[in-house]
PDB file of N, CA and C in Angstrom:
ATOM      1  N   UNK A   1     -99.233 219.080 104.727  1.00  0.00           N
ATOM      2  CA  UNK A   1     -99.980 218.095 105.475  1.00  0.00           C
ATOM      3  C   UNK A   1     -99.172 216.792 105.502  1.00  0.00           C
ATOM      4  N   UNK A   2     -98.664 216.257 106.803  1.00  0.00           N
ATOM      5  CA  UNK A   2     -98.136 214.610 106.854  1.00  0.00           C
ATOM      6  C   UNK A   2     -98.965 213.801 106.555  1.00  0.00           C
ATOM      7  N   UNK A   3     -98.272 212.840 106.352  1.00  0.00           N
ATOM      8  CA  UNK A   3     -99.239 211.412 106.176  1.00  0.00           C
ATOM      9  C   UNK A   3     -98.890 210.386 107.435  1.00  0.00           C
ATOM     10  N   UNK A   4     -99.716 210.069 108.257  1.00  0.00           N
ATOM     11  CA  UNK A   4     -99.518 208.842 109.059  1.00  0.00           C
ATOM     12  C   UNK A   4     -99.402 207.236 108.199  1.00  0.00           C
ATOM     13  N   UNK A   5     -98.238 206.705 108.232  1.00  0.00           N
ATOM     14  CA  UNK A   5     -98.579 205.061 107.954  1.00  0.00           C
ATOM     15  C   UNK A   5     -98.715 204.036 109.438  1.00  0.00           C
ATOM     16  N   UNK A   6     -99.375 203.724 109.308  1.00  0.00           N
ATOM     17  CA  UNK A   6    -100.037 203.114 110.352  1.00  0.00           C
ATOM     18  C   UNK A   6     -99.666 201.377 109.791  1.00  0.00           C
ATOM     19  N   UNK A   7     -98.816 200.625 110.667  1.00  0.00           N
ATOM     20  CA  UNK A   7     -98.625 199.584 110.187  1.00  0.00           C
ATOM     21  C   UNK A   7     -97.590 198.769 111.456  1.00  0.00           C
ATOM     22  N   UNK A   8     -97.416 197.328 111.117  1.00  0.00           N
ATOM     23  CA  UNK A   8     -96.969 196.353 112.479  1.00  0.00           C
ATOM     24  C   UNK A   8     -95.776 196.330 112.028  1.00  0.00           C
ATOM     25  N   UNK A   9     -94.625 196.573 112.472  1.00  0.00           N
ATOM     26  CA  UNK A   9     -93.337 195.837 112.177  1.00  0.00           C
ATOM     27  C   UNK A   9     -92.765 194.751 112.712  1.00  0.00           C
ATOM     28  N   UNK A  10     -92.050 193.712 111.612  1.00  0.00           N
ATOM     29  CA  UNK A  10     -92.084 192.319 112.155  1.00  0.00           C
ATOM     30  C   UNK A  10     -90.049 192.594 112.886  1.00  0.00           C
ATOM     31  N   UNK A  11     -90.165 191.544 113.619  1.00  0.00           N
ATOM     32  CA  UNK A  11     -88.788 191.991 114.638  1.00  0.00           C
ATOM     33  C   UNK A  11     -87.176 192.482 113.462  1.00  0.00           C
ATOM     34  N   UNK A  12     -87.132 193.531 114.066  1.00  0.00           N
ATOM     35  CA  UNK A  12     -85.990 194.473 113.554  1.00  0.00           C
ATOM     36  C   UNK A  12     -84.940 193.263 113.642  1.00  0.00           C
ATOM     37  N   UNK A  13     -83.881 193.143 112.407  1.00  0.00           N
ATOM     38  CA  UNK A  13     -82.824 192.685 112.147  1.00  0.00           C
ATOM     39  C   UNK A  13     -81.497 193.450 111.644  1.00  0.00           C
ATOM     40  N   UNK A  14     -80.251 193.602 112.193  1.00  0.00           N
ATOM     41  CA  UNK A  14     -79.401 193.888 111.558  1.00  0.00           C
ATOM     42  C   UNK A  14     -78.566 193.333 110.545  1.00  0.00           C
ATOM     43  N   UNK A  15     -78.733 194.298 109.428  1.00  0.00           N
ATOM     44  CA  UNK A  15     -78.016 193.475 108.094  1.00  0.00           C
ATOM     45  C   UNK A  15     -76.426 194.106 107.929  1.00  0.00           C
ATOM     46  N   UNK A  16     -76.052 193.951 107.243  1.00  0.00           N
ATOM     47  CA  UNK A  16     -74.402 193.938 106.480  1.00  0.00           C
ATOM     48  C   UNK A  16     -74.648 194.234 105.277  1.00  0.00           C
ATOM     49  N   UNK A  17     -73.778 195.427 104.631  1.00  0.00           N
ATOM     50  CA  UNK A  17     -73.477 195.771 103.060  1.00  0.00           C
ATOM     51  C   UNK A  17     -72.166 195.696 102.951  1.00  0.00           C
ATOM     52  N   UNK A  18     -72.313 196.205 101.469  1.00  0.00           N
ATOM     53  CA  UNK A  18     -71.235 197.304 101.405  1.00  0.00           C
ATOM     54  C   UNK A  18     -71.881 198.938 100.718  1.00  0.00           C
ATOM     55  N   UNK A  19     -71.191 200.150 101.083  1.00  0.00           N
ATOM     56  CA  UNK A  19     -71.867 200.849 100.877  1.00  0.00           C
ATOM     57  C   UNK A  19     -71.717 201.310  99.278  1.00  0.00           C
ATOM     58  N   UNK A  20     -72.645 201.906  98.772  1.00  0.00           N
ATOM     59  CA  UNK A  20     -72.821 202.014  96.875  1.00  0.00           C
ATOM     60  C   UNK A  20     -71.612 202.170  96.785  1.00  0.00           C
ATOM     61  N   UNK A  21     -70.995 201.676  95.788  1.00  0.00           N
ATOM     62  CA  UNK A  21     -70.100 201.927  95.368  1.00  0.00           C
ATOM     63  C   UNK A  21     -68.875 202.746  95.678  1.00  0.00           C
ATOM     64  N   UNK A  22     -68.402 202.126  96.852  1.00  0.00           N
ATOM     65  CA  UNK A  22     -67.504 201.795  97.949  1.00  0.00           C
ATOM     66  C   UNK A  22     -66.928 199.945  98.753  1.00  0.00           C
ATOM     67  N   UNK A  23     -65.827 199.902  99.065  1.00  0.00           N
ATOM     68  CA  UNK A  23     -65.879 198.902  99.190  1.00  0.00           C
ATOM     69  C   UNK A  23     -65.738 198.891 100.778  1.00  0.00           C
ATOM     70  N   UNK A  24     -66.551 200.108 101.441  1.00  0.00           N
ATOM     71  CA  UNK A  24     -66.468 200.194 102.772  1.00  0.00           C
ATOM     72  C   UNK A  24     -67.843 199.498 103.593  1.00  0.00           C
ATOM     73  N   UNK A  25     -67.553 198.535 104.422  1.00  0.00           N
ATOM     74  CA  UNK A  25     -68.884 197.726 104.880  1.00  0.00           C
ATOM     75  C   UNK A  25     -69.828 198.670 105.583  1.00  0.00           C
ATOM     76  N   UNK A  26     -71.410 198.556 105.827  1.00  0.00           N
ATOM     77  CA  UNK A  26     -71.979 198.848 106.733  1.00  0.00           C
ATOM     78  C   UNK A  26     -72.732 198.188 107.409  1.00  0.00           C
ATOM     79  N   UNK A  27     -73.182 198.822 108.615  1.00  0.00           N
ATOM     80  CA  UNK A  27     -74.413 197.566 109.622  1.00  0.00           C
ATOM     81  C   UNK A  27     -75.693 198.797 109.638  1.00  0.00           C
ATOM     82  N   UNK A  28     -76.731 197.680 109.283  1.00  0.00           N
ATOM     83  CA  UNK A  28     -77.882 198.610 109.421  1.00  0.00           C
ATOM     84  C   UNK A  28     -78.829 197.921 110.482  1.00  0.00           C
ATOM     85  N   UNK A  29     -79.923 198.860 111.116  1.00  0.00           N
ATOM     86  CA  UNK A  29     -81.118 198.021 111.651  1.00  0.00           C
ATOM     87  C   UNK A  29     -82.146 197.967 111.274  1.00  0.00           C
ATOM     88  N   UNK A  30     -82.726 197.047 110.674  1.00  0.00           N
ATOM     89  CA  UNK A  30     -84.014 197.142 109.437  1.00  0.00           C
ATOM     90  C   UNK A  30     -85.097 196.720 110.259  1.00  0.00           C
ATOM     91  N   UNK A  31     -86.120 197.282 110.045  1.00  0.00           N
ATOM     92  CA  UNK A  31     -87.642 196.732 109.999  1.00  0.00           C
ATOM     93  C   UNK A  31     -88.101 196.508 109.208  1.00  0.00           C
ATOM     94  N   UNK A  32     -89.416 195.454 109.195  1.00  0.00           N
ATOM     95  CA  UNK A  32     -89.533 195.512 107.792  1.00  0.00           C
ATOM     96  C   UNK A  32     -91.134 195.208 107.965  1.00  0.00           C
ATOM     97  N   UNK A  33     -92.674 195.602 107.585  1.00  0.00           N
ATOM     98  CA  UNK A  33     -93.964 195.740 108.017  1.00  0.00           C
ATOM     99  C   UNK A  33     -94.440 194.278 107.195  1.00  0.00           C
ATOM    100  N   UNK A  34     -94.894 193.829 107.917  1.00  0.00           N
ATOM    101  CA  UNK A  34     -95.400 192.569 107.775  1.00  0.00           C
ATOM    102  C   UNK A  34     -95.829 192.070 106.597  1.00  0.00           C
ATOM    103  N   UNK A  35     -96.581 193.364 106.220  1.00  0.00           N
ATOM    104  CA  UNK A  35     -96.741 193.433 104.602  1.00  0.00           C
ATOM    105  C   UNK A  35     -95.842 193.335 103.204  1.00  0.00           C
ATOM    106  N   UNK A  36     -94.326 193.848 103.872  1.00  0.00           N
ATOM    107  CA  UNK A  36     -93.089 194.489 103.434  1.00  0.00           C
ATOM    108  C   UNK A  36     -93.541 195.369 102.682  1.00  0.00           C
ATOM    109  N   UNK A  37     -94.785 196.684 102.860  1.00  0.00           N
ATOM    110  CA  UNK A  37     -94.780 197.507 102.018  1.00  0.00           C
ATOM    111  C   UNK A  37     -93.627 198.587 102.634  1.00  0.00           C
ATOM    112  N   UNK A  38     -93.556 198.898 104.284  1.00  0.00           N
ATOM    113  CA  UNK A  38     -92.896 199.765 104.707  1.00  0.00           C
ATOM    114  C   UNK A  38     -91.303 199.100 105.563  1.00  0.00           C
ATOM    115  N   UNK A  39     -90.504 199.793 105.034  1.00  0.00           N
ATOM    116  CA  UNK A  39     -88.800 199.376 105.904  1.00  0.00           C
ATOM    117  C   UNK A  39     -88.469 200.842 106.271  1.00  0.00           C
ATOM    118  N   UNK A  40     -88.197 200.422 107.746  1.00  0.00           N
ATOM    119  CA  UNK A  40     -87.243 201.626 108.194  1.00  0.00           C
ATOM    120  C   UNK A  40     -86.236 200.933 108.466  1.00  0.00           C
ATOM    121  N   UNK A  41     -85.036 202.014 108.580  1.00  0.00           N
ATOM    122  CA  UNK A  41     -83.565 201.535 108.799  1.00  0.00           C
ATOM    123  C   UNK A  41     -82.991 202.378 109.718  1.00  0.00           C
ATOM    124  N   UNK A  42     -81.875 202.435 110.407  1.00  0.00           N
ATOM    125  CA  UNK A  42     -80.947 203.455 110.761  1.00  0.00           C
ATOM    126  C   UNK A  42     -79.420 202.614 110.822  1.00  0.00           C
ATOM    127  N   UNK A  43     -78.526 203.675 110.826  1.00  0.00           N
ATOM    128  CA  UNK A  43     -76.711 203.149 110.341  1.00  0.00           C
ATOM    129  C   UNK A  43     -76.646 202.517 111.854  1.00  0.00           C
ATOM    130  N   UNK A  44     -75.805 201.621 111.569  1.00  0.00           N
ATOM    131  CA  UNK A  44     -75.438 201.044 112.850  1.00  0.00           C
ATOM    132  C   UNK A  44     -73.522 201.431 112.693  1.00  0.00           C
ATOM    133  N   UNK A  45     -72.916 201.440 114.042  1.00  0.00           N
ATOM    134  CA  UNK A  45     -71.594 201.308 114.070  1.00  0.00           C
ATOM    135  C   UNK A  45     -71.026 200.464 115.170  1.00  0.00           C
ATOM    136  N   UNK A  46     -70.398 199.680 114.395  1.00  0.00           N
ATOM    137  CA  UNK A  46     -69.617 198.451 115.438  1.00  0.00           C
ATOM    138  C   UNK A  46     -68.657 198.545 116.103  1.00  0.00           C
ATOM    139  N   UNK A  47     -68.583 198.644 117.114  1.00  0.00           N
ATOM    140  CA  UNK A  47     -67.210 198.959 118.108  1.00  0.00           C
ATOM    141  C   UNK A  47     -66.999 197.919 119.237  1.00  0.00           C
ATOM    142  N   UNK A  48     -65.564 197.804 119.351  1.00  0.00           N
ATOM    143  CA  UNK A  48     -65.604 196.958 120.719  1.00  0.00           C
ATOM    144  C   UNK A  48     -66.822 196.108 120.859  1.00  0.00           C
ATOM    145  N   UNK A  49     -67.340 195.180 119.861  1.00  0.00           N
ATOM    146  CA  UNK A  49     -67.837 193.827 120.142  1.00  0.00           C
ATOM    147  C   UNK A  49     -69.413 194.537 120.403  1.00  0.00           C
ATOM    148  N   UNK A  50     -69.827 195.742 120.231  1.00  0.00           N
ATOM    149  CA  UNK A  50     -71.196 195.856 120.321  1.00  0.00           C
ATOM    150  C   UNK A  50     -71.596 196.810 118.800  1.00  0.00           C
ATOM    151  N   UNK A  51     -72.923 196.997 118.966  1.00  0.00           N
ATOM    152  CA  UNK A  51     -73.402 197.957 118.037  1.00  0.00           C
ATOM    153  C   UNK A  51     -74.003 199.511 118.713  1.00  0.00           C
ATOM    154  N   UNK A  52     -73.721 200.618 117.958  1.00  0.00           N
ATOM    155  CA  UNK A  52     -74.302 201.420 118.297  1.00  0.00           C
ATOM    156  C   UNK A  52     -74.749 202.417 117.278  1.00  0.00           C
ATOM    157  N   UNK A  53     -75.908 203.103 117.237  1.00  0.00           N
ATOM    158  CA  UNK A  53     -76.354 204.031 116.594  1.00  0.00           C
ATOM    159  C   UNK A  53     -75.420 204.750 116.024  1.00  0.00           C
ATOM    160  N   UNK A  54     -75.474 205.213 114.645  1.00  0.00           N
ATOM    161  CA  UNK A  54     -74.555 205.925 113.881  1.00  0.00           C
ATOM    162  C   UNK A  54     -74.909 206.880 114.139  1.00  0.00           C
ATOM    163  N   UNK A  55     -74.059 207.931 115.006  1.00  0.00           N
ATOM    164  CA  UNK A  55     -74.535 209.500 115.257  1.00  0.00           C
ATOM    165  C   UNK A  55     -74.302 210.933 114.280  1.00  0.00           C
ATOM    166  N   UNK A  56     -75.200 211.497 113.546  1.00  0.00           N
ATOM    167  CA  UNK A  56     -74.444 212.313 112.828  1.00  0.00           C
ATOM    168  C   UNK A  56     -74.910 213.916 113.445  1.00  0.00           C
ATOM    169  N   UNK A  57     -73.882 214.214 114.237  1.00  0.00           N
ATOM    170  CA  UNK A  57     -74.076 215.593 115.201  1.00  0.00           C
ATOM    171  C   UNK A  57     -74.498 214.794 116.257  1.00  0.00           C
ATOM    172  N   UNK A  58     -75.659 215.316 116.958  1.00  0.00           N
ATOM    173  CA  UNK A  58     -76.003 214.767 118.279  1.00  0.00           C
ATOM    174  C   UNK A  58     -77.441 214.148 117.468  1.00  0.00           C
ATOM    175  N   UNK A  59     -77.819 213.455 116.057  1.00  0.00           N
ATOM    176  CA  UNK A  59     -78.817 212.976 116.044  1.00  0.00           C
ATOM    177  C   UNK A  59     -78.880 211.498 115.197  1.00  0.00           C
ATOM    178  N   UNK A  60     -79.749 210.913 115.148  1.00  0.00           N
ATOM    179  CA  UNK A  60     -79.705 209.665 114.410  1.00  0.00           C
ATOM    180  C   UNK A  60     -80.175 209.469 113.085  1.00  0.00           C
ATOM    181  N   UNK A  61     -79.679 209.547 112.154  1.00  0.00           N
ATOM    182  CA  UNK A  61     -80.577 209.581 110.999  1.00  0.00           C
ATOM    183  C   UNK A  61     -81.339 207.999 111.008  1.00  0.00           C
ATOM    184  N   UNK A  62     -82.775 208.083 110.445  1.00  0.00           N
ATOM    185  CA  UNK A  62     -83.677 207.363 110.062  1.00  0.00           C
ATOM    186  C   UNK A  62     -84.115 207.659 109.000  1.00  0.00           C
ATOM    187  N   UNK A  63     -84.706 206.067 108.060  1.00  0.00           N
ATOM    188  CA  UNK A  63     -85.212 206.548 106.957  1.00  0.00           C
ATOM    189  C   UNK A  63     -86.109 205.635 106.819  1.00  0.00           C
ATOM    190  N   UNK A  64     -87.602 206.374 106.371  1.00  0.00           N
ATOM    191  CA  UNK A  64     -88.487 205.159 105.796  1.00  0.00           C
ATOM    192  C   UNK A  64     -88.893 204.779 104.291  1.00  0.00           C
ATOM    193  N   UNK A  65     -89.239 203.839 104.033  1.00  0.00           N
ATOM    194  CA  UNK A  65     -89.364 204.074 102.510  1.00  0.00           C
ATOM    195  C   UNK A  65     -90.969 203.085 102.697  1.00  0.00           C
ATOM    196  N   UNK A  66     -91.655 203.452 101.922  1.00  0.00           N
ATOM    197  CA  UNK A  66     -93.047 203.090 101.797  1.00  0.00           C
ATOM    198  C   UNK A  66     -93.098 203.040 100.195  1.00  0.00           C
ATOM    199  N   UNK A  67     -93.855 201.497  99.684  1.00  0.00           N
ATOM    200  CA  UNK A  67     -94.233 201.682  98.244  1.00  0.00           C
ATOM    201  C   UNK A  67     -95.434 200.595  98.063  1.00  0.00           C
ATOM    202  N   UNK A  68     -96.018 200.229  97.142  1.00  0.00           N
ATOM    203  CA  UNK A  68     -96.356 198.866  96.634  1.00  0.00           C
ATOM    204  C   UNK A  68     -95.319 198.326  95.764  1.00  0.00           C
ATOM    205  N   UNK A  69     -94.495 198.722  95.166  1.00  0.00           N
ATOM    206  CA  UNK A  69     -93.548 198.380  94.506  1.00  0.00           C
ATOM    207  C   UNK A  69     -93.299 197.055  94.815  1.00  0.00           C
ATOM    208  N   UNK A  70     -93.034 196.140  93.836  1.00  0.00           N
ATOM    209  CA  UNK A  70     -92.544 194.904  94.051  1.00  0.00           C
ATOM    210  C   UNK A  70     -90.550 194.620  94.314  1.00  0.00           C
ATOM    211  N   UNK A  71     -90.350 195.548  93.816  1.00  0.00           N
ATOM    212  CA  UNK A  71     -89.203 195.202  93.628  1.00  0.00           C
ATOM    213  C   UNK A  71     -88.631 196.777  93.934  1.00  0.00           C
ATOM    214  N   UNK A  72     -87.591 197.271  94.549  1.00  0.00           N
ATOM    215  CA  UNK A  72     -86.982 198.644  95.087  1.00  0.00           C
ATOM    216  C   UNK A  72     -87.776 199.226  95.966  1.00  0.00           C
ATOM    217  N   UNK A  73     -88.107 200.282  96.165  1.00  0.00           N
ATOM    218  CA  UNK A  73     -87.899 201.124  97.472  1.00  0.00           C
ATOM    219  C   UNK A  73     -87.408 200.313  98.796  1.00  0.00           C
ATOM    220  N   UNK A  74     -86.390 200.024  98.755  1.00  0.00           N
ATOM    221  CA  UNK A  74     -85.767 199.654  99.982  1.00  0.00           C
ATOM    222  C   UNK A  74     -84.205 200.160 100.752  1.00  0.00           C
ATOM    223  N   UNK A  75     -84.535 200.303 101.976  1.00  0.00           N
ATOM    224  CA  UNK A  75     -83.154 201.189 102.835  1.00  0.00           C
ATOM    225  C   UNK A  75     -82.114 200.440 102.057  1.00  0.00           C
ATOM    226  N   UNK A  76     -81.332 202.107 101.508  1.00  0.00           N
ATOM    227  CA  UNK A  76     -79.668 201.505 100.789  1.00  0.00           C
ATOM    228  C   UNK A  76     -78.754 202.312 101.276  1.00  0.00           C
ATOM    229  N   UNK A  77     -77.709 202.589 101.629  1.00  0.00           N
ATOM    230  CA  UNK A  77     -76.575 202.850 102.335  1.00  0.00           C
ATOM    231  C   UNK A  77     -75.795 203.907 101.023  1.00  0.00           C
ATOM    232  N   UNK A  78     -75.663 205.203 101.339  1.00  0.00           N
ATOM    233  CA  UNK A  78     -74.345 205.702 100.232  1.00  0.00           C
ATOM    234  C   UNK A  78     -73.790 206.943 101.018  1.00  0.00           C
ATOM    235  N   UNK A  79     -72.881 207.185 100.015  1.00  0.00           N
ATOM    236  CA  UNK A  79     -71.744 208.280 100.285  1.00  0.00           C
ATOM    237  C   UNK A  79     -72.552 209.457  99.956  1.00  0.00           C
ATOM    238  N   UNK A  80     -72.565 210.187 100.943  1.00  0.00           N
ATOM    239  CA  UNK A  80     -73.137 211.968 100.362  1.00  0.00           C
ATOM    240  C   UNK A  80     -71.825 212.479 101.039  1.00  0.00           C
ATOM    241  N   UNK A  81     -71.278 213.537 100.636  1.00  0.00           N
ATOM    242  CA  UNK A  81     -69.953 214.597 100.876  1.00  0.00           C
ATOM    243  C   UNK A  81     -69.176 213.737 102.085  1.00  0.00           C
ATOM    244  N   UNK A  82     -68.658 212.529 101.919  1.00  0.00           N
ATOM    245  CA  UNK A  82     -67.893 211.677 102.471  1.00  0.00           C
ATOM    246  C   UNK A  82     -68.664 211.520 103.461  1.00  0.00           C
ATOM    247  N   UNK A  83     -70.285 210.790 103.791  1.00  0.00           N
ATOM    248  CA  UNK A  83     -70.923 210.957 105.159  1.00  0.00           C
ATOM    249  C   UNK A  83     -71.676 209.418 104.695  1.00  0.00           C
ATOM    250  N   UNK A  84     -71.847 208.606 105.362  1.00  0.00           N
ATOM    251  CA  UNK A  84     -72.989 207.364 105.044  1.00  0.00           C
ATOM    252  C   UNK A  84     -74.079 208.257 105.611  1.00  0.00           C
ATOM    253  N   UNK A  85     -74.885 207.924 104.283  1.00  0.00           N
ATOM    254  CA  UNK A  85     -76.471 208.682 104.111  1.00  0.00           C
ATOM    255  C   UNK A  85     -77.275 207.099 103.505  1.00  0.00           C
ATOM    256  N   UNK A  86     -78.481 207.075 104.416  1.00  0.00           N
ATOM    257  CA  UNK A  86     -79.704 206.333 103.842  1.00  0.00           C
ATOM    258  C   UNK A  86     -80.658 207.215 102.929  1.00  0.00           C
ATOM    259  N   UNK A  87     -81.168 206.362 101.799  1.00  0.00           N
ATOM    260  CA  UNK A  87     -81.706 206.613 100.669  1.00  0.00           C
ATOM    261  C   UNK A  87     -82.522 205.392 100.466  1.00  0.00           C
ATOM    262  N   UNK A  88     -83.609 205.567  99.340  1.00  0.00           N
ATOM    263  CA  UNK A  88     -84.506 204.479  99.341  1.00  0.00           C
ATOM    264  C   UNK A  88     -84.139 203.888  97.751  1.00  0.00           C
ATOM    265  N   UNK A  89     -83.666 202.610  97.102  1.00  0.00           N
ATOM    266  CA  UNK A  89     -83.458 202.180  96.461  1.00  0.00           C
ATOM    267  C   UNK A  89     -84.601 202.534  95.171  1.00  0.00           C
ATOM    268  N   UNK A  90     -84.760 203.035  94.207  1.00  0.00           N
ATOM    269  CA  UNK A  90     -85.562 203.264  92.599  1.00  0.00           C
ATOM    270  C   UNK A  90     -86.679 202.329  92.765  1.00  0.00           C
ATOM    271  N   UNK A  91     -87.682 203.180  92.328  1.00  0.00           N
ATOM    272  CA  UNK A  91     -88.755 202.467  92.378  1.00  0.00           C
ATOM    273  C   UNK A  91     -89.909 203.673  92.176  1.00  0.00           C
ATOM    274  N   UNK A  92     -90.534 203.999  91.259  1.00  0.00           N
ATOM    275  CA  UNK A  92     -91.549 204.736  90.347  1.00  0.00           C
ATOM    276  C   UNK A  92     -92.689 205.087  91.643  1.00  0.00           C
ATOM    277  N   UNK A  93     -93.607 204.571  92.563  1.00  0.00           N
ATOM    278  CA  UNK A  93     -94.118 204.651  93.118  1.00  0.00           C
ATOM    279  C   UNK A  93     -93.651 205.047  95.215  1.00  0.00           C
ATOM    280  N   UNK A  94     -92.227 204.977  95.114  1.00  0.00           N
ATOM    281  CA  UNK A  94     -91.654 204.853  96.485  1.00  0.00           C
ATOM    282  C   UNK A  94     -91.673 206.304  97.149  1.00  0.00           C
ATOM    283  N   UNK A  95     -92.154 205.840  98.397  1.00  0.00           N
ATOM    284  CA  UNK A  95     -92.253 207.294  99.391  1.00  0.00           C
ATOM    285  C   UNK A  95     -91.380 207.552 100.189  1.00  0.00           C
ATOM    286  N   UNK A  96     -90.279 208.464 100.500  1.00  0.00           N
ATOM    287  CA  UNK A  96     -89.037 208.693 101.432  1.00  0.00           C
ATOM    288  C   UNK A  96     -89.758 209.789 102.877  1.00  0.00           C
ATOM    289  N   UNK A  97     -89.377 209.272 103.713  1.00  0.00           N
ATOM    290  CA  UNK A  97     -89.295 210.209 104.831  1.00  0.00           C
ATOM    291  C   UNK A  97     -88.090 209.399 105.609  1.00  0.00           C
ATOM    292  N   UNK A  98     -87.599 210.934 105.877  1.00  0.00           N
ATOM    293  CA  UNK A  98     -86.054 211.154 106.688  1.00  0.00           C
ATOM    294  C   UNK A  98     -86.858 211.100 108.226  1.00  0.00           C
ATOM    295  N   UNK A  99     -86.589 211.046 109.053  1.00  0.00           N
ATOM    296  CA  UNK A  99     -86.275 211.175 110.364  1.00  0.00           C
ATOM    297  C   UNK A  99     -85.008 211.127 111.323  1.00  0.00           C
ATOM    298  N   UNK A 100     -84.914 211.991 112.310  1.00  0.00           N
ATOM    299  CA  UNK A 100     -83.670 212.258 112.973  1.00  0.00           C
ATOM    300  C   UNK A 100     -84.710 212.008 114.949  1.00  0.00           C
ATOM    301  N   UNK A 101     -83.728 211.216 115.243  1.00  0.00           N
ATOM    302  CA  UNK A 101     -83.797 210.643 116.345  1.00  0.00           C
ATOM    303  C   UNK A 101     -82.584 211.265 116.880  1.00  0.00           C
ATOM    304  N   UNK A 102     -83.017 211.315 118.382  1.00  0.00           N
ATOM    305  CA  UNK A 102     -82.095 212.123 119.378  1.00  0.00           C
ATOM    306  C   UNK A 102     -81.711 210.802 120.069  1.00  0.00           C
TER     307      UNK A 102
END
């Protein structure tokens, strides 16, 4: 059985890392719910002076992280088998759902 979160997101911003423990930068596009209980993200890639969706195959990875947590569950950037993968930062109570956008 899914769970619907039902919630407002305040205007999407793109941030800058670096990815875990790597000293390779990334661009993400964050939301973040008014509440900041819920952030979605997806990889951004910078080319020629614009941004575009990080494609992995023909799809987009998305990730949400939902908590009350005060502090962690939030979109973090890492290396899985040499690939930037979103993951939701530690946090005892935090909820992950993946999504793939076409």
């Amino acid at each position: 059985m899914s769970q619907c979160i039902r919630t407002k997101l305040q205007e999407p911003k793109i941030v800058s890392g670096l990815v875990e423990e790597t000293s390779e930068v990334f661009y993400m596009l964050l939301a973040v719910s008014e509440d900041g209980k819920t952030k979605t993200a997806s990889i951004l890639t910078f080319k020629n002076d614009s941004f575009y969706f990080e494609r992995q195959e023909e799809f987009v990875n998305n990730v949400i992280c939902h908590s009350d947590c005060k502090d962690g569950c939030n979109p973090e950037v890492v290396m899985q088998n040499a690939i930037k993968s979103l993951v939701c930062s530690p946090c005892l109570e935090c909820q992950k759902y993946d999504t793939l956008l076409r």
